[in-house]
N, C-alpha and C. Protein backbone atom coordinates (compact mmCIF):
# COMPACT_ATOMS: atom_id res chain seq x y z
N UNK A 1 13.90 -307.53 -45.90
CA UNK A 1 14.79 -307.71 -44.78
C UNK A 1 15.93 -308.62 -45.24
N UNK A 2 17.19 -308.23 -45.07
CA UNK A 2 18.70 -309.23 -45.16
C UNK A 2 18.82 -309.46 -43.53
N UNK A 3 18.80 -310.90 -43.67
CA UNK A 3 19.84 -311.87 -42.05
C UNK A 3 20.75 -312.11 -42.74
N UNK A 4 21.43 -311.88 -41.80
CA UNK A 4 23.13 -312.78 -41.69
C UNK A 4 23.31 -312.74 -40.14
N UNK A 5 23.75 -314.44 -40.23
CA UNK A 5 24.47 -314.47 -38.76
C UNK A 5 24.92 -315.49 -38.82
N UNK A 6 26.59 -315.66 -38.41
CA UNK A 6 27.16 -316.63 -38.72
C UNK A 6 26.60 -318.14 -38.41
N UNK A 7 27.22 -319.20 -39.47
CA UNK A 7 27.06 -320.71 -39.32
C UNK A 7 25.66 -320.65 -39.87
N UNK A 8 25.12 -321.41 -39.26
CA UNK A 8 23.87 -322.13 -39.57
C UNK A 8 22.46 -321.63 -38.56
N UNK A 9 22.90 -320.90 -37.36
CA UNK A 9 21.72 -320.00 -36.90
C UNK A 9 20.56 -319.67 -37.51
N UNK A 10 20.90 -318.85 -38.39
CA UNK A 10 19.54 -318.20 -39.06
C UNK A 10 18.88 -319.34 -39.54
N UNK A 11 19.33 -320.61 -40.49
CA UNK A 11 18.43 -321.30 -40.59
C UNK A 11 18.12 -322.39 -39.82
N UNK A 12 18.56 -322.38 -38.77
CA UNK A 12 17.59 -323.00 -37.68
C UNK A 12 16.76 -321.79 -36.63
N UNK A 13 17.23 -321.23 -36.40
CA UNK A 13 15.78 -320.09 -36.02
C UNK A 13 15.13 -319.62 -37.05
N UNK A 14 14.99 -319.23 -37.96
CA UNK A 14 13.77 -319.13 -39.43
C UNK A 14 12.98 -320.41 -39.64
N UNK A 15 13.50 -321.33 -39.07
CA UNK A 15 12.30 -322.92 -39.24
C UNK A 15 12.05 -323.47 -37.93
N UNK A 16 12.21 -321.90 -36.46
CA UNK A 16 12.06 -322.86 -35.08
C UNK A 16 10.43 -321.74 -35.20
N UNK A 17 10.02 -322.00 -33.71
CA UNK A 17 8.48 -321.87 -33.49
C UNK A 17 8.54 -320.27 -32.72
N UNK A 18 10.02 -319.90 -32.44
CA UNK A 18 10.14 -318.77 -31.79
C UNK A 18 10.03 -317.63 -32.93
N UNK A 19 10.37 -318.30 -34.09
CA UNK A 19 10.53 -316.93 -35.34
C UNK A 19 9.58 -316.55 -35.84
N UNK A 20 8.72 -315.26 -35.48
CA UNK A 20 7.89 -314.65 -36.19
C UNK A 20 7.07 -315.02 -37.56
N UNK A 21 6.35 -315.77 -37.80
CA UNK A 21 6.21 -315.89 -39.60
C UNK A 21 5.74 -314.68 -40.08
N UNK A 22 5.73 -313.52 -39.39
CA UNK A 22 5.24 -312.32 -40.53
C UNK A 22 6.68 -311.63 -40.77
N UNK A 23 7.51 -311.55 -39.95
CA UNK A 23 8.93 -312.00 -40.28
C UNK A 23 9.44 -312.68 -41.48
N UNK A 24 9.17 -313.86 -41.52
CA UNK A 24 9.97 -314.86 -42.80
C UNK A 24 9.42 -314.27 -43.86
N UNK A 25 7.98 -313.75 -44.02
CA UNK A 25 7.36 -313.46 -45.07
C UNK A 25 8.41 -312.13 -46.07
N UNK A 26 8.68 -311.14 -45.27
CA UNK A 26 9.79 -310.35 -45.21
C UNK A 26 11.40 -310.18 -45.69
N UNK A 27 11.97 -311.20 -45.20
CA UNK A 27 13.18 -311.86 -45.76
C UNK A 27 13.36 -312.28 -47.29
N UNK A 28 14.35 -310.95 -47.46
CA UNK A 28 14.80 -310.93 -48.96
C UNK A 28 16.04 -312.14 -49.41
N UNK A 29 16.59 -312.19 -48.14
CA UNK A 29 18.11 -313.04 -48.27
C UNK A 29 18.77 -313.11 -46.97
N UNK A 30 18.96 -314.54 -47.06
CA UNK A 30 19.60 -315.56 -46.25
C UNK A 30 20.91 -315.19 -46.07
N UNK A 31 22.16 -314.92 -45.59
CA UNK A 31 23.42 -315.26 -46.01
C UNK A 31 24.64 -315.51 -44.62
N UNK A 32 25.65 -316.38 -45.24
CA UNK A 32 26.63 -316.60 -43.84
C UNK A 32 27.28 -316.19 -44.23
N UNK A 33 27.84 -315.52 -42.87
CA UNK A 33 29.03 -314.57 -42.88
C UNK A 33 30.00 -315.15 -42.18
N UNK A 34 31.28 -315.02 -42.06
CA UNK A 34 32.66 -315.37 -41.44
C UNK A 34 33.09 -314.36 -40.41
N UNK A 35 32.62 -312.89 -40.44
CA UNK A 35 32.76 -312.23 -39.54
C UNK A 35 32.06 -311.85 -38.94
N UNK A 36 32.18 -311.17 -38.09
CA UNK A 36 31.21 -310.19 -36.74
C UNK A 36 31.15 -308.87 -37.17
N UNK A 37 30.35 -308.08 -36.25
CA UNK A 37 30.52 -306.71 -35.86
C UNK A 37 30.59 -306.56 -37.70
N UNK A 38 31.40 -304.78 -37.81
CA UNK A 38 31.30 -304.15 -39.00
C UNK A 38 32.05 -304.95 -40.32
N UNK A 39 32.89 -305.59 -40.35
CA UNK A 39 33.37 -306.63 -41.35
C UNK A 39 32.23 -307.28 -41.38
N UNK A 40 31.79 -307.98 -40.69
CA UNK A 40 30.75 -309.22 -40.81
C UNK A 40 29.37 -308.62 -41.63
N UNK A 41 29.11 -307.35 -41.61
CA UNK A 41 28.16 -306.45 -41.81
C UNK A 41 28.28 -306.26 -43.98
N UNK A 42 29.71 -305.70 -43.59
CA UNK A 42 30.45 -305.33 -44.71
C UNK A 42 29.87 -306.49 -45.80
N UNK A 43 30.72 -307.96 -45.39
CA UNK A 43 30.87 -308.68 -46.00
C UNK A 43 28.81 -309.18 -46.54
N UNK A 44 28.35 -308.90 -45.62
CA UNK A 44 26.33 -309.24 -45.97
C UNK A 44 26.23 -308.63 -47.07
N UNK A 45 26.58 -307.42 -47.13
CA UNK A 45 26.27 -306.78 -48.27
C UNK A 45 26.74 -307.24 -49.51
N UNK A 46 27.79 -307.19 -49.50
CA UNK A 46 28.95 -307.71 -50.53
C UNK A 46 28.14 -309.20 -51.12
N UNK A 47 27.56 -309.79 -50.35
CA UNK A 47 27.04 -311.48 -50.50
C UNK A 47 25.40 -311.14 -50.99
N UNK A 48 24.88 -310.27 -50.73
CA UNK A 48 23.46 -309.86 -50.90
C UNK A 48 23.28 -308.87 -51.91
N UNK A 49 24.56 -308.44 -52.88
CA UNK A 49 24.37 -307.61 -53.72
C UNK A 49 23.56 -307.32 -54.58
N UNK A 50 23.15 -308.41 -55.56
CA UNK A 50 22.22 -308.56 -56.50
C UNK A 50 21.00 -308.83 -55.93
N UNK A 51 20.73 -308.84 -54.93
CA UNK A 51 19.16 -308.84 -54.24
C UNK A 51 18.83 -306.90 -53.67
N UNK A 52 20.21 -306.89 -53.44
CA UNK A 52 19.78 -304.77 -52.96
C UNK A 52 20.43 -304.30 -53.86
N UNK A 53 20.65 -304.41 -55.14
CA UNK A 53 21.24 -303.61 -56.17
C UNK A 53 20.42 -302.33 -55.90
N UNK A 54 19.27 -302.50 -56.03
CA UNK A 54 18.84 -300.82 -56.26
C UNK A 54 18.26 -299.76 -54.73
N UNK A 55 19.39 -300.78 -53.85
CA UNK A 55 19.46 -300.19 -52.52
C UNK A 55 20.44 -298.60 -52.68
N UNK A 56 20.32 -297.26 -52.28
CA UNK A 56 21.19 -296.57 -52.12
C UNK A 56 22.67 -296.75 -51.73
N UNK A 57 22.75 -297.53 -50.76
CA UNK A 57 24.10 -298.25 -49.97
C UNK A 57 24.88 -298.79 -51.18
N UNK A 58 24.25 -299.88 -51.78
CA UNK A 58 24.80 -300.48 -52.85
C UNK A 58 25.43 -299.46 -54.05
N UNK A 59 24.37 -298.73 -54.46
CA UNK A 59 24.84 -297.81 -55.25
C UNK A 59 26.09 -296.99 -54.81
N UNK A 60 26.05 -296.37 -53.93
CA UNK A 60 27.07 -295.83 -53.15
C UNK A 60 28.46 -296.36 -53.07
N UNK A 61 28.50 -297.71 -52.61
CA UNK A 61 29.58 -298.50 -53.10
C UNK A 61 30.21 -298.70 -54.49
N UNK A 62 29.44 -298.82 -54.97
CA UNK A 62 29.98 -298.90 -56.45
C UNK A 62 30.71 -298.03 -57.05
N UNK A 63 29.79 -296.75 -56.82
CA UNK A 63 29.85 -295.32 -57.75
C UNK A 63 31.70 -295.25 -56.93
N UNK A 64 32.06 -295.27 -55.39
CA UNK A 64 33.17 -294.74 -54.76
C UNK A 64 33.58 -295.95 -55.19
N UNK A 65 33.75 -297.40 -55.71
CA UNK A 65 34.76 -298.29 -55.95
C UNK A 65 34.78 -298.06 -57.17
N UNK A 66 34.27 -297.36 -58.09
CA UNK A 66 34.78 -297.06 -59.76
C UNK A 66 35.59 -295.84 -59.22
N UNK A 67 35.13 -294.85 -58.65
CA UNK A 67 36.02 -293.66 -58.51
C UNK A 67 37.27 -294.13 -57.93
N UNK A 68 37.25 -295.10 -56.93
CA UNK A 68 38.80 -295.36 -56.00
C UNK A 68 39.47 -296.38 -57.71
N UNK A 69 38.86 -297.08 -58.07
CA UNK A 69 39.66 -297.66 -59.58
C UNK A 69 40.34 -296.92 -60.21
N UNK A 70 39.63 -295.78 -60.78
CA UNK A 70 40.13 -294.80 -61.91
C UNK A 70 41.72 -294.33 -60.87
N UNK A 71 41.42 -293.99 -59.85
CA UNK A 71 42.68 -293.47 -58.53
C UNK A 71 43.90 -294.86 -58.38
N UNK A 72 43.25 -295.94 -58.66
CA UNK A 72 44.22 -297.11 -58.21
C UNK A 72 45.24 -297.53 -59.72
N UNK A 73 44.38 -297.23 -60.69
CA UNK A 73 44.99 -297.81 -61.97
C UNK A 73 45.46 -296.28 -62.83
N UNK A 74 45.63 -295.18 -62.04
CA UNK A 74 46.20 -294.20 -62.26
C UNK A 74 45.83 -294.00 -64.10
N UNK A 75 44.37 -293.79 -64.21
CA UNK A 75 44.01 -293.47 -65.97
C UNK A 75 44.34 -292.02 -65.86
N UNK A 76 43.83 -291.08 -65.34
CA UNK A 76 43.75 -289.71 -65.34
C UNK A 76 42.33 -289.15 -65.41
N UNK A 77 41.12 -290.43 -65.76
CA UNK A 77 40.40 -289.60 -65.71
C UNK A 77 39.83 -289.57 -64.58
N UNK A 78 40.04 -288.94 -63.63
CA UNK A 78 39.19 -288.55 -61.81
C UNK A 78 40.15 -287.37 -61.77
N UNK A 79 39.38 -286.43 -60.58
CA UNK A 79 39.73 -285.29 -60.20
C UNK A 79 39.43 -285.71 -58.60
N UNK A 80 40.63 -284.98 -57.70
CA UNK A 80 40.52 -285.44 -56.18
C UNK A 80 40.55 -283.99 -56.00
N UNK A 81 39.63 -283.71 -54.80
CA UNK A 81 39.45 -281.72 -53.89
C UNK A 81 38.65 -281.17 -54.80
N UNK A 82 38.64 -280.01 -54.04
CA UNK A 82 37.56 -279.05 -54.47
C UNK A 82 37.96 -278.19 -55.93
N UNK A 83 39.22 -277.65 -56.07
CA UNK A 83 39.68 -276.77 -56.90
C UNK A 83 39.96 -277.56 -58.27
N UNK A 84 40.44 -278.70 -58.32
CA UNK A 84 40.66 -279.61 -59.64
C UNK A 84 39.27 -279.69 -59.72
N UNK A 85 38.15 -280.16 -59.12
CA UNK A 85 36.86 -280.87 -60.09
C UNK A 85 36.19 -279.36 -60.37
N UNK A 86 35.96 -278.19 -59.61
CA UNK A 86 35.98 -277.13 -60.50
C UNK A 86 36.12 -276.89 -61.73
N UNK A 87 37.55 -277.23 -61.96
CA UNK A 87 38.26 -276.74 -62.94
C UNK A 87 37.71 -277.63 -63.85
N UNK A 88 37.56 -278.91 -63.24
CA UNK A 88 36.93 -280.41 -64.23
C UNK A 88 35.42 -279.84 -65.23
N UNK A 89 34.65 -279.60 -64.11
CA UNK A 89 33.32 -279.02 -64.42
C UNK A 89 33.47 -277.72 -65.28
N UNK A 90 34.04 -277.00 -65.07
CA UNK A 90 34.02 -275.91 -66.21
C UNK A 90 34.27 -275.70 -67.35
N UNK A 91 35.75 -277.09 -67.13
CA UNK A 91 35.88 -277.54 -69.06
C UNK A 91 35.16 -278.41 -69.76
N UNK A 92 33.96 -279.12 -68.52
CA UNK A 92 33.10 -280.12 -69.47
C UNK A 92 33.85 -281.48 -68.92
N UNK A 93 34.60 -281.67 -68.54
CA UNK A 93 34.90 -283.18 -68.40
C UNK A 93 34.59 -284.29 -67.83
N UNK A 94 34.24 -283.68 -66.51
CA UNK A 94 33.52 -284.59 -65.26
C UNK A 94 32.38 -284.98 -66.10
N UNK A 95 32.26 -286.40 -65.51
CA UNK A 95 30.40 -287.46 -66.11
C UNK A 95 30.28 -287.27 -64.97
N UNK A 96 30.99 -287.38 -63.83
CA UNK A 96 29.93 -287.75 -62.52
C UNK A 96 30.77 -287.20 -61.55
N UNK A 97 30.14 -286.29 -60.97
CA UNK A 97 30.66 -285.12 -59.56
C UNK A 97 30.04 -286.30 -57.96
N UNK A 98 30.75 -286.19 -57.72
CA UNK A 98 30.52 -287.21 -56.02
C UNK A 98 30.49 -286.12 -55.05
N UNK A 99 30.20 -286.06 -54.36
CA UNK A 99 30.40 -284.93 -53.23
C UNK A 99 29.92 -285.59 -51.85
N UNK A 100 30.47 -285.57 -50.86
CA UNK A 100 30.20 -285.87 -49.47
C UNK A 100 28.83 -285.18 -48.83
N UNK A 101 27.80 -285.66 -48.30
CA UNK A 101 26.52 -285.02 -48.23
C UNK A 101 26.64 -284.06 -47.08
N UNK A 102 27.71 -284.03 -46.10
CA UNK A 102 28.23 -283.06 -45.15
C UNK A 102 29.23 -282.57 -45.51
N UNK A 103 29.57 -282.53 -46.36
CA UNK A 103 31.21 -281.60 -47.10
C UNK A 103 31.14 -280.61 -46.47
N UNK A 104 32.31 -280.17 -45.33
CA UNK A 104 32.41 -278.97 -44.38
C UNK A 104 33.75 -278.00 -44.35
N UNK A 105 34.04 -277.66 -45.23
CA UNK A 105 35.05 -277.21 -45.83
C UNK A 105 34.95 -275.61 -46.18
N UNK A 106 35.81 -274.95 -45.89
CA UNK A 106 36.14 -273.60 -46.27
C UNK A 106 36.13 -273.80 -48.30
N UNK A 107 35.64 -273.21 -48.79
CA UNK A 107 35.43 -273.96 -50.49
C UNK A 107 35.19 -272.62 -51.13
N UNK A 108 35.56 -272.98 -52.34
CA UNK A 108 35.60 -271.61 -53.53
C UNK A 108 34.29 -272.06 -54.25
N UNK A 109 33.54 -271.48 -54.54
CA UNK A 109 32.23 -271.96 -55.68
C UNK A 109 32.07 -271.28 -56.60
N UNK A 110 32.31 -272.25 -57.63
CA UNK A 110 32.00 -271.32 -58.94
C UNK A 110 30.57 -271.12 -59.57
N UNK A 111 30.29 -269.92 -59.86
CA UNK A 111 29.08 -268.94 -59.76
C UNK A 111 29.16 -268.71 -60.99
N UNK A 112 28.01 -268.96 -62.01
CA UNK A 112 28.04 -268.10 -63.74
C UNK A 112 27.21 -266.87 -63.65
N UNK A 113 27.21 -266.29 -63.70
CA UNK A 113 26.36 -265.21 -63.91
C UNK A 113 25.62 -265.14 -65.27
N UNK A 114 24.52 -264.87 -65.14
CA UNK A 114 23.61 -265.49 -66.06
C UNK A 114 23.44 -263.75 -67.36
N UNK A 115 23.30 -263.21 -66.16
CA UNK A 115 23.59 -261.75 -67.74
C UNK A 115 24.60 -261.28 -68.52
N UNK A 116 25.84 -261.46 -68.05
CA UNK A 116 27.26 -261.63 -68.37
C UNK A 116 27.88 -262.60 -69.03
N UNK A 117 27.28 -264.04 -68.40
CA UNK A 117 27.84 -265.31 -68.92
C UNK A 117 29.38 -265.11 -68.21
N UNK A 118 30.07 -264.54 -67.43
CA UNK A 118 30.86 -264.53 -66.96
C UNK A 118 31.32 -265.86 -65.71
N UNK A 119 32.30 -266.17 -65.35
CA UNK A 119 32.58 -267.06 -64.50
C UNK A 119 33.25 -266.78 -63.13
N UNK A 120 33.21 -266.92 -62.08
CA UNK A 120 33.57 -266.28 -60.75
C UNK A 120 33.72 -266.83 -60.17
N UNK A 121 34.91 -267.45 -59.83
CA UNK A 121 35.09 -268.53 -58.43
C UNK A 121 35.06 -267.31 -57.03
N UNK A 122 34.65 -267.64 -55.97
CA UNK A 122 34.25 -266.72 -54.22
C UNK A 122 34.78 -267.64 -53.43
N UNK A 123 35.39 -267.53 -52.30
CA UNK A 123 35.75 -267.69 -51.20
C UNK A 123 34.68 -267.54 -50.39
N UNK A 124 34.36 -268.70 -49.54
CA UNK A 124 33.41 -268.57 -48.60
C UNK A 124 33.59 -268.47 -46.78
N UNK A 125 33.71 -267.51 -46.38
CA UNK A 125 33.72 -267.67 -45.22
C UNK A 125 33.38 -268.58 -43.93
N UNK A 126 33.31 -268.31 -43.03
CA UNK A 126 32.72 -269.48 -41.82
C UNK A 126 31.08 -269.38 -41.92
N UNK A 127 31.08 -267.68 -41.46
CA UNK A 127 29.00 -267.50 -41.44
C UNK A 127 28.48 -267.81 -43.38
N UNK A 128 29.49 -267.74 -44.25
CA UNK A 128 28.32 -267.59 -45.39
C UNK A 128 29.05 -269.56 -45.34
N UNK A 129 29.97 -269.86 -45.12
CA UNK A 129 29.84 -271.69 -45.40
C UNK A 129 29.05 -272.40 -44.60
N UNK A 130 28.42 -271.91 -43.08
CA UNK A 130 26.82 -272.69 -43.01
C UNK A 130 25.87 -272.66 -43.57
N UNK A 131 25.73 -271.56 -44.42
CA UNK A 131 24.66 -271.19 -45.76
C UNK A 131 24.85 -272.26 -46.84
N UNK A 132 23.51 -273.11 -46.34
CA UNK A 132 23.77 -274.39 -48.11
C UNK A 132 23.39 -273.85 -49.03
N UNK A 133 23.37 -272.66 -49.64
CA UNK A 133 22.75 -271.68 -50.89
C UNK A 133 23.73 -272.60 -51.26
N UNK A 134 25.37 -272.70 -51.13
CA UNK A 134 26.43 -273.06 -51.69
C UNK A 134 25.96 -274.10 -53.22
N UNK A 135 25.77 -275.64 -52.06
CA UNK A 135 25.37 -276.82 -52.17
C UNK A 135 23.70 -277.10 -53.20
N UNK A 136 22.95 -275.59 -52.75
CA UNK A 136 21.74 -275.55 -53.22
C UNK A 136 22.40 -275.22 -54.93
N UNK A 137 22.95 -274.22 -54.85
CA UNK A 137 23.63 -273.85 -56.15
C UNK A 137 23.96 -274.52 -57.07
N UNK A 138 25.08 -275.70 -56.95
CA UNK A 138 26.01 -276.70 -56.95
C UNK A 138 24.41 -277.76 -57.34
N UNK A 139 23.75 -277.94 -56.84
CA UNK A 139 22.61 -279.40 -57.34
C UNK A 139 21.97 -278.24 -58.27
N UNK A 140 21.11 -277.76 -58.43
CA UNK A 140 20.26 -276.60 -59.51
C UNK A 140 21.43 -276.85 -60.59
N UNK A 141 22.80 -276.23 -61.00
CA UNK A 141 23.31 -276.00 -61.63
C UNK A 141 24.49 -277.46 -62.47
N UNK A 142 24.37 -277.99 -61.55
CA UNK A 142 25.48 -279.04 -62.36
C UNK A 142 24.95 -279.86 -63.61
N UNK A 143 23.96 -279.79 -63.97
CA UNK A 143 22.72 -280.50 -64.95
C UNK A 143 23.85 -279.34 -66.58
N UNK A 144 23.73 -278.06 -66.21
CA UNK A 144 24.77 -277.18 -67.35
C UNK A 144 26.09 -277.80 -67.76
N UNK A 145 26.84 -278.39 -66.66
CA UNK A 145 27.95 -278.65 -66.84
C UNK A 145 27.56 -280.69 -67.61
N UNK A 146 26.96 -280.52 -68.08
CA UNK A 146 26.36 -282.16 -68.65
C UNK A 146 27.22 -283.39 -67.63
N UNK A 147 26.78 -283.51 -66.77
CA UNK A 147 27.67 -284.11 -65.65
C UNK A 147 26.11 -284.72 -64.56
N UNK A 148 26.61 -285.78 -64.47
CA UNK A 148 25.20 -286.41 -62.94
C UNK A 148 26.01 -285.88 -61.79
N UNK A 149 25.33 -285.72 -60.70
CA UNK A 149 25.28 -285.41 -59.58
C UNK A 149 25.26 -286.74 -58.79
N UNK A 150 26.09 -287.22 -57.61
CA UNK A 150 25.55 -287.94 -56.76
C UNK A 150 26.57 -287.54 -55.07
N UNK A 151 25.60 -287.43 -54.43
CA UNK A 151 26.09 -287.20 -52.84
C UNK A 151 25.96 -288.80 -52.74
N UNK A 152 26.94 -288.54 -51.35
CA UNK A 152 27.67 -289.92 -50.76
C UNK A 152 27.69 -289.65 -48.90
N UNK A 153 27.46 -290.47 -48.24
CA UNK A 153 27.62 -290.68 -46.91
C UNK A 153 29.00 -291.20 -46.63
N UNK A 154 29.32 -290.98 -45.74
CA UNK A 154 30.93 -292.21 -45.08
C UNK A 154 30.60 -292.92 -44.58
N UNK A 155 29.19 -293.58 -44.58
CA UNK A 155 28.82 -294.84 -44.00
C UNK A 155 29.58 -296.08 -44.35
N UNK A 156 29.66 -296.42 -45.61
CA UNK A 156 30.23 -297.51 -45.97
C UNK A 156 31.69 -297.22 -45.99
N UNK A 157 32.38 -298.25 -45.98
CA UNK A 157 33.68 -298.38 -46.04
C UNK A 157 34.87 -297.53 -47.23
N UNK A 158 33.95 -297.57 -47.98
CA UNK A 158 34.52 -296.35 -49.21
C UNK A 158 33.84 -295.30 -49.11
N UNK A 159 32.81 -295.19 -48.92
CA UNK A 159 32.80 -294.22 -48.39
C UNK A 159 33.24 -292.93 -47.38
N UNK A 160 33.85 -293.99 -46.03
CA UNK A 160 34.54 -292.98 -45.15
C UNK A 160 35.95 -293.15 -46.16
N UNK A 161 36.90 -293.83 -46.69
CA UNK A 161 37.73 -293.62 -47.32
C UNK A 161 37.64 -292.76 -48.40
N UNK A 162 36.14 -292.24 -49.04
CA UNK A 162 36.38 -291.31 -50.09
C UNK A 162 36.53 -289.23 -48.92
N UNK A 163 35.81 -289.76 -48.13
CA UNK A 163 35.50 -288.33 -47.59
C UNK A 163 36.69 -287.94 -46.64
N UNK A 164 37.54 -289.13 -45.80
CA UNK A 164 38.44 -289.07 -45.14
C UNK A 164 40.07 -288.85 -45.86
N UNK A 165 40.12 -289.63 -47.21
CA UNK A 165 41.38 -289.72 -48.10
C UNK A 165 41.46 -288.49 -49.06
N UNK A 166 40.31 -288.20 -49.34
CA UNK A 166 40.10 -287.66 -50.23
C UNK A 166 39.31 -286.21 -50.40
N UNK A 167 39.00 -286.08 -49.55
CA UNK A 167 38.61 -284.42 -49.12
C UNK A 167 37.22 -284.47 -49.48
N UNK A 168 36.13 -285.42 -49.68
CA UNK A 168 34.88 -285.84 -49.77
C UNK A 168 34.54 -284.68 -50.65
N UNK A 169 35.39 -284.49 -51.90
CA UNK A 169 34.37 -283.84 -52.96
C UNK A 169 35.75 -284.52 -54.68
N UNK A 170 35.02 -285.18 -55.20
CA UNK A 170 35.66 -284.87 -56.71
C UNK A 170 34.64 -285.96 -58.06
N UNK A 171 35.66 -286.20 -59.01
CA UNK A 171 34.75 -286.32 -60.03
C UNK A 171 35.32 -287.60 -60.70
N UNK A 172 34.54 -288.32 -61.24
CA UNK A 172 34.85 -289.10 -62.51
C UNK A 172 34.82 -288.46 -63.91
N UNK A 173 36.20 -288.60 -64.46
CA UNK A 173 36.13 -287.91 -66.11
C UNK A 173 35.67 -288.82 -67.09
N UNK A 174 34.93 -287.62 -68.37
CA UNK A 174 34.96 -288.63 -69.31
C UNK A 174 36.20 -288.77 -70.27
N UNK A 175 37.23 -287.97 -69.95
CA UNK A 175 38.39 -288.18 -70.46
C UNK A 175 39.68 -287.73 -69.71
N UNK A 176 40.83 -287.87 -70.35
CA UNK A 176 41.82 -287.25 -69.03
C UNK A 176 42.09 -285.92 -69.63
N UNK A 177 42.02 -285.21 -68.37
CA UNK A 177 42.68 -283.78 -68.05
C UNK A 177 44.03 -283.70 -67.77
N UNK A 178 44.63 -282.67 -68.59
CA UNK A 178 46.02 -282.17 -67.61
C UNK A 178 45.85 -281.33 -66.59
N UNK A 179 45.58 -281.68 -65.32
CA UNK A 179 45.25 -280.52 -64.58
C UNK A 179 46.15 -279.04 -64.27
N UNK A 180 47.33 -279.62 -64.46
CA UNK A 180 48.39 -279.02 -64.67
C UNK A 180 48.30 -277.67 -65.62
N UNK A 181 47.40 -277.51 -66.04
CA UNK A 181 47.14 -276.69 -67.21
C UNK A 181 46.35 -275.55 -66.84
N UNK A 182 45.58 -276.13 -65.63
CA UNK A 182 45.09 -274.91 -64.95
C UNK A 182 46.12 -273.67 -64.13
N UNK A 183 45.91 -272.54 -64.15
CA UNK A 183 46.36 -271.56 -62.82
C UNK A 183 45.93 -271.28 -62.06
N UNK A 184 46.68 -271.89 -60.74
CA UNK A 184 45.81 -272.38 -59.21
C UNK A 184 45.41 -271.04 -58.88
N UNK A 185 46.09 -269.81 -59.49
CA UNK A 185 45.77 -268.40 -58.77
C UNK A 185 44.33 -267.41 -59.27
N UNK A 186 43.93 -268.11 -60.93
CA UNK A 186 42.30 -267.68 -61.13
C UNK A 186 41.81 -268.46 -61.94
N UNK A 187 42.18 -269.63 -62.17
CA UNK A 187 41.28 -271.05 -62.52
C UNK A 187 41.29 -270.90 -64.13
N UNK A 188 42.22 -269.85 -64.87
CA UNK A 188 42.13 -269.28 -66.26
C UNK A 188 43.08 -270.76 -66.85
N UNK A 189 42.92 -271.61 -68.05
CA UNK A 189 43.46 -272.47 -68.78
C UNK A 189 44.89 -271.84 -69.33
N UNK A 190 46.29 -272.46 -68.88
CA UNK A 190 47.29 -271.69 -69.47
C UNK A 190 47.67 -272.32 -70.66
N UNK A 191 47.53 -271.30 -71.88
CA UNK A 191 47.62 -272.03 -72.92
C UNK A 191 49.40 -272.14 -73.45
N UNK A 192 49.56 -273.33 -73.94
CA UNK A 192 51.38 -273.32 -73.71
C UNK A 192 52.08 -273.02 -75.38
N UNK A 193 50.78 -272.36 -75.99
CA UNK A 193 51.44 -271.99 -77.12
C UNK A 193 51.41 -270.47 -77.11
N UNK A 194 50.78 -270.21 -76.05
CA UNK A 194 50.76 -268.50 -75.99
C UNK A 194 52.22 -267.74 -76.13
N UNK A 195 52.68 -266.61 -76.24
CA UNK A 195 54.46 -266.39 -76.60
C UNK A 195 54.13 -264.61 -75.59
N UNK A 196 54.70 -265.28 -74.06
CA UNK A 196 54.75 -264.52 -73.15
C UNK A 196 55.56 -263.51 -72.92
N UNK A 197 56.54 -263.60 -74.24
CA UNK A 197 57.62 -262.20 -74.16
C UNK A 197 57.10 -260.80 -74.88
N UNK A 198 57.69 -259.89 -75.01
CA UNK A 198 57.44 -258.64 -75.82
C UNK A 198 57.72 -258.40 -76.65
């Protein structure tokens, strides 16, 4: 269990006669906060970090404050939407695909076909995009593209900023992409030494 409540409260009710002792037994961490409500909340965590490191929440934060970094200090290696981290994943680049755990989006999915070895991005409709085959696909398969997987909630504060700013799907690279290099019209790599005349 984490308390926080501002001032000095908690530790005068944790040492009064009203506080539960199977309670105290419980209590991972103490901490004062300066704010209320969802800041005040925010900030517990932030102060209780290294006691819930291997809380999901925590993790969650992190993984979307390295991804919002790579976006703030403009490296190149992140991919933002659906169609760039595609393109990310197919050339190998993405280490780590994020995806929003309700991602509700009209979305292209790329499909290998396993007797062909061929590659197929689809358009998904309204009735086949309530079908999580999509998403089922997408976790089974991203392990090929040598890349971790992690879904994300908009619970936390970067969180709703990754799914709200950012179209709640993209990637961390392990290097930079020109995305530019792709053709938005069949996801084929345009190579710029090719000699397009006759």
């Amino acid at each position: 269990m984490l308390s926080s409540l501002q001032g000095y409260l908690m530790t005068e009710l944790s040492h009064s006669a009203v506080f539960d002792p199977r309670l105290a037994a419980k209590i991972l961490n103490v901490v004062r906060v300066s704010h209320g409500g969802e800041r005040g909340f925010n900030e517990a965590i932030e102060l209780s970090s290294e006691v819930l490191a291997n809380v999901k929440f925590i993790q969650e934060k992190r993984l979307i404050g390295k991804y919002l970094k790579e976006i703030e200090q403009d490296t190149g290696k992140y991919v933002v939407g659906l169609d760039d981290t595609l393109n990310a994943l197919d050339s190998g680049a993405a280490e780590t695909l994020i995806v929003w755990e309700n991602l509700d989006i009209n979305r292209y999915v790329l499909i290998r076909n396993s007797t062909t070895g061929e590659t197929v991005l689809k358009f998904l409709n309204k009735e086949e995009e309530s079908n999580t085959e999509s998403f089922k696909w997408l976790a089974d398969e991203y392990m090929r593209f040598g890349c971790a997987l992690e879904f994300v909630t908009n619970k936390s504060e970067e969180g709703s900023k990754f799914c709200k700013g950012y179209g709640g799907i993209g990637a961390i690279l392990r290097y930079q992409l020109d995305m530019s290099a792709f053709d938005s019209d069949d996801g084929e790599v345009i190579d710029e030494d090719d000699d397009y005349s006759d």
